[in-house]
C-alpha atoms as a PDB file:
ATOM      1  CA  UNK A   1     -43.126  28.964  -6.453  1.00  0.00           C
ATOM      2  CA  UNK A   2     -41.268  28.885  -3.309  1.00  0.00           C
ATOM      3  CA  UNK A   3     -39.857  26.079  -1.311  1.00  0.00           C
ATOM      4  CA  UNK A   4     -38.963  25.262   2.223  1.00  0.00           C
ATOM      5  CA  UNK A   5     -35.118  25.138   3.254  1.00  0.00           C
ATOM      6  CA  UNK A   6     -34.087  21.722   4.518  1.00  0.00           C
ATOM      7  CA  UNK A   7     -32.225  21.982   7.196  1.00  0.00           C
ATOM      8  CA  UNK A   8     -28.611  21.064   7.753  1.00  0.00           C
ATOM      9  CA  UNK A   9     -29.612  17.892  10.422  1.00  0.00           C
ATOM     10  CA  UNK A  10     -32.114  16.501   8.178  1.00  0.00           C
ATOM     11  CA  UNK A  11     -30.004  17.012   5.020  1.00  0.00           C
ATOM     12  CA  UNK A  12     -27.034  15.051   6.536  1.00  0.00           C
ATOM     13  CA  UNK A  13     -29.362  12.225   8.524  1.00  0.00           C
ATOM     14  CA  UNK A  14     -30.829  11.180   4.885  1.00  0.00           C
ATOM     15  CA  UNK A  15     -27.291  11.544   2.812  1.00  0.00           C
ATOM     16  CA  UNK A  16     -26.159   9.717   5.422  1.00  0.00           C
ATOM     17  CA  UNK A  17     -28.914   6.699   5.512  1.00  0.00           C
ATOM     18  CA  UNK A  18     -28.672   6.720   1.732  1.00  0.00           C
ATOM     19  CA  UNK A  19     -25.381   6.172   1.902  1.00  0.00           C
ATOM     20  CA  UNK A  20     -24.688   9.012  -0.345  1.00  0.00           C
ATOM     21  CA  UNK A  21     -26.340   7.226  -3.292  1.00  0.00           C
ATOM     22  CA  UNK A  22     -29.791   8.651  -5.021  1.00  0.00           C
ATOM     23  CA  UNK A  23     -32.248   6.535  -3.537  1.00  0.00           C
ATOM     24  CA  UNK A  24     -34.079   6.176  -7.234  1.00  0.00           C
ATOM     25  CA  UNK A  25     -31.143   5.017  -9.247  1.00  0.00           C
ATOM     26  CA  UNK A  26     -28.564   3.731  -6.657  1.00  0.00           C
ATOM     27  CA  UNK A  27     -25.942   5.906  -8.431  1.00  0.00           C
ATOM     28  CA  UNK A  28     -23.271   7.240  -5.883  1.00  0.00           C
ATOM     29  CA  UNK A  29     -22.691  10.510  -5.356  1.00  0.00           C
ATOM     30  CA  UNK A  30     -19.258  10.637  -6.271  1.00  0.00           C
ATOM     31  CA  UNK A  31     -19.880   8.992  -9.782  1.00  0.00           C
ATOM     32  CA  UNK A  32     -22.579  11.936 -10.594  1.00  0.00           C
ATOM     33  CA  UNK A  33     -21.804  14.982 -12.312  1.00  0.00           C
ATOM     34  CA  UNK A  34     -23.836  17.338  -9.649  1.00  0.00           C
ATOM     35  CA  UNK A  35     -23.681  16.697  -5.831  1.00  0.00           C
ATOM     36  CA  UNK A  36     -27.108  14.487  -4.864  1.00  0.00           C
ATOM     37  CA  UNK A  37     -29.948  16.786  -3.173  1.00  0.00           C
ATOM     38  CA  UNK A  38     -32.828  15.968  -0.549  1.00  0.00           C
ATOM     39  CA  UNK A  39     -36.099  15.751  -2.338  1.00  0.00           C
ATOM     40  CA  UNK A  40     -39.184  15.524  -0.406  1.00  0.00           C
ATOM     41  CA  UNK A  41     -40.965  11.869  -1.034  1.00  0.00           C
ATOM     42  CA  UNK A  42     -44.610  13.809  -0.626  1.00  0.00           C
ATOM     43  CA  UNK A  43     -44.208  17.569  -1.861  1.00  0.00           C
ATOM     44  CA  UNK A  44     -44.983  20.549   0.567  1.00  0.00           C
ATOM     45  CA  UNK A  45     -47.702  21.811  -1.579  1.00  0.00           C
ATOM     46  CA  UNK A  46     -49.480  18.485  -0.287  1.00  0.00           C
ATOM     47  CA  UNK A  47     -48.408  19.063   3.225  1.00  0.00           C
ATOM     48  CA  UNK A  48     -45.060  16.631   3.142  1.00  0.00           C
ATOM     49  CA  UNK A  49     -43.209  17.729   5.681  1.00  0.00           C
ATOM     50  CA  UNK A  50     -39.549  18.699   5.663  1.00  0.00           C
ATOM     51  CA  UNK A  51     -38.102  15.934   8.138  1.00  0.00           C
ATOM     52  CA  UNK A  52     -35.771  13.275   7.868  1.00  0.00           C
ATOM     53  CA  UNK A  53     -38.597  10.496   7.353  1.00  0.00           C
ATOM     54  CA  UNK A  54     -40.102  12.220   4.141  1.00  0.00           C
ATOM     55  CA  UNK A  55     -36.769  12.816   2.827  1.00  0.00           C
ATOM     56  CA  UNK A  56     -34.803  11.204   0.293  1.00  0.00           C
ATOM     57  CA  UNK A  57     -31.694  12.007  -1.132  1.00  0.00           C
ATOM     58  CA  UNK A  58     -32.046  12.198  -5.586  1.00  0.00           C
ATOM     59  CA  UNK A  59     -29.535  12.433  -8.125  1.00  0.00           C
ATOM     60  CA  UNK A  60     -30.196  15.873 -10.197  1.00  0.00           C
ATOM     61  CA  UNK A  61     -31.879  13.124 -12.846  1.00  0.00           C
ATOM     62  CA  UNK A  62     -34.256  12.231 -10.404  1.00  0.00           C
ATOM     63  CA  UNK A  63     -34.668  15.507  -9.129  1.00  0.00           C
ATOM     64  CA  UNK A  64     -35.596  17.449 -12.027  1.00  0.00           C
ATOM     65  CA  UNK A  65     -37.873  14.629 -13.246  1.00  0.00           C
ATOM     66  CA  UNK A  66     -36.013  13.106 -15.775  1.00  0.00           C
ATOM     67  CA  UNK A  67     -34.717   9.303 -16.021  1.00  0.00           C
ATOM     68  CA  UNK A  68     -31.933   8.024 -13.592  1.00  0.00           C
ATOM     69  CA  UNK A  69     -29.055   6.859 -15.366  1.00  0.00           C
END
């Protein structure tokens, strides 16, 4: 399965709106045991784009599908 890079403006627009916490679980970044990736709110593979708007930024709990927290 392959993915689409995010790019580096996108990336740093939705850290930065986030305010470097995952937007599921409100946990900062700099509490969290892994650094806090973009993860696409509607997946590629269902035509989600990769900008800023259907980005948000997720913990690696959120990210690999497990609970936040």
């Amino acid at each position: 399965m392959s993915q689409t890079p995010i790019p580096a403006a996108p990336r740093r627009l939705v850290r930065e709106r986030a305010g470097a916490r995952c937007e599921h679980c409100i946990l900062a970044e700099d509490d969290a045991y892994f650094p806090h990736e973009p993860d696409p709110v509607i997946r590629g593979k269902h035509a989600g784009p990769t900008r800023a708007p259907n980005l948000a930024i997720a913990g690696s709990a959120p990210n690999r599908r497990t609970a936040c927290g």
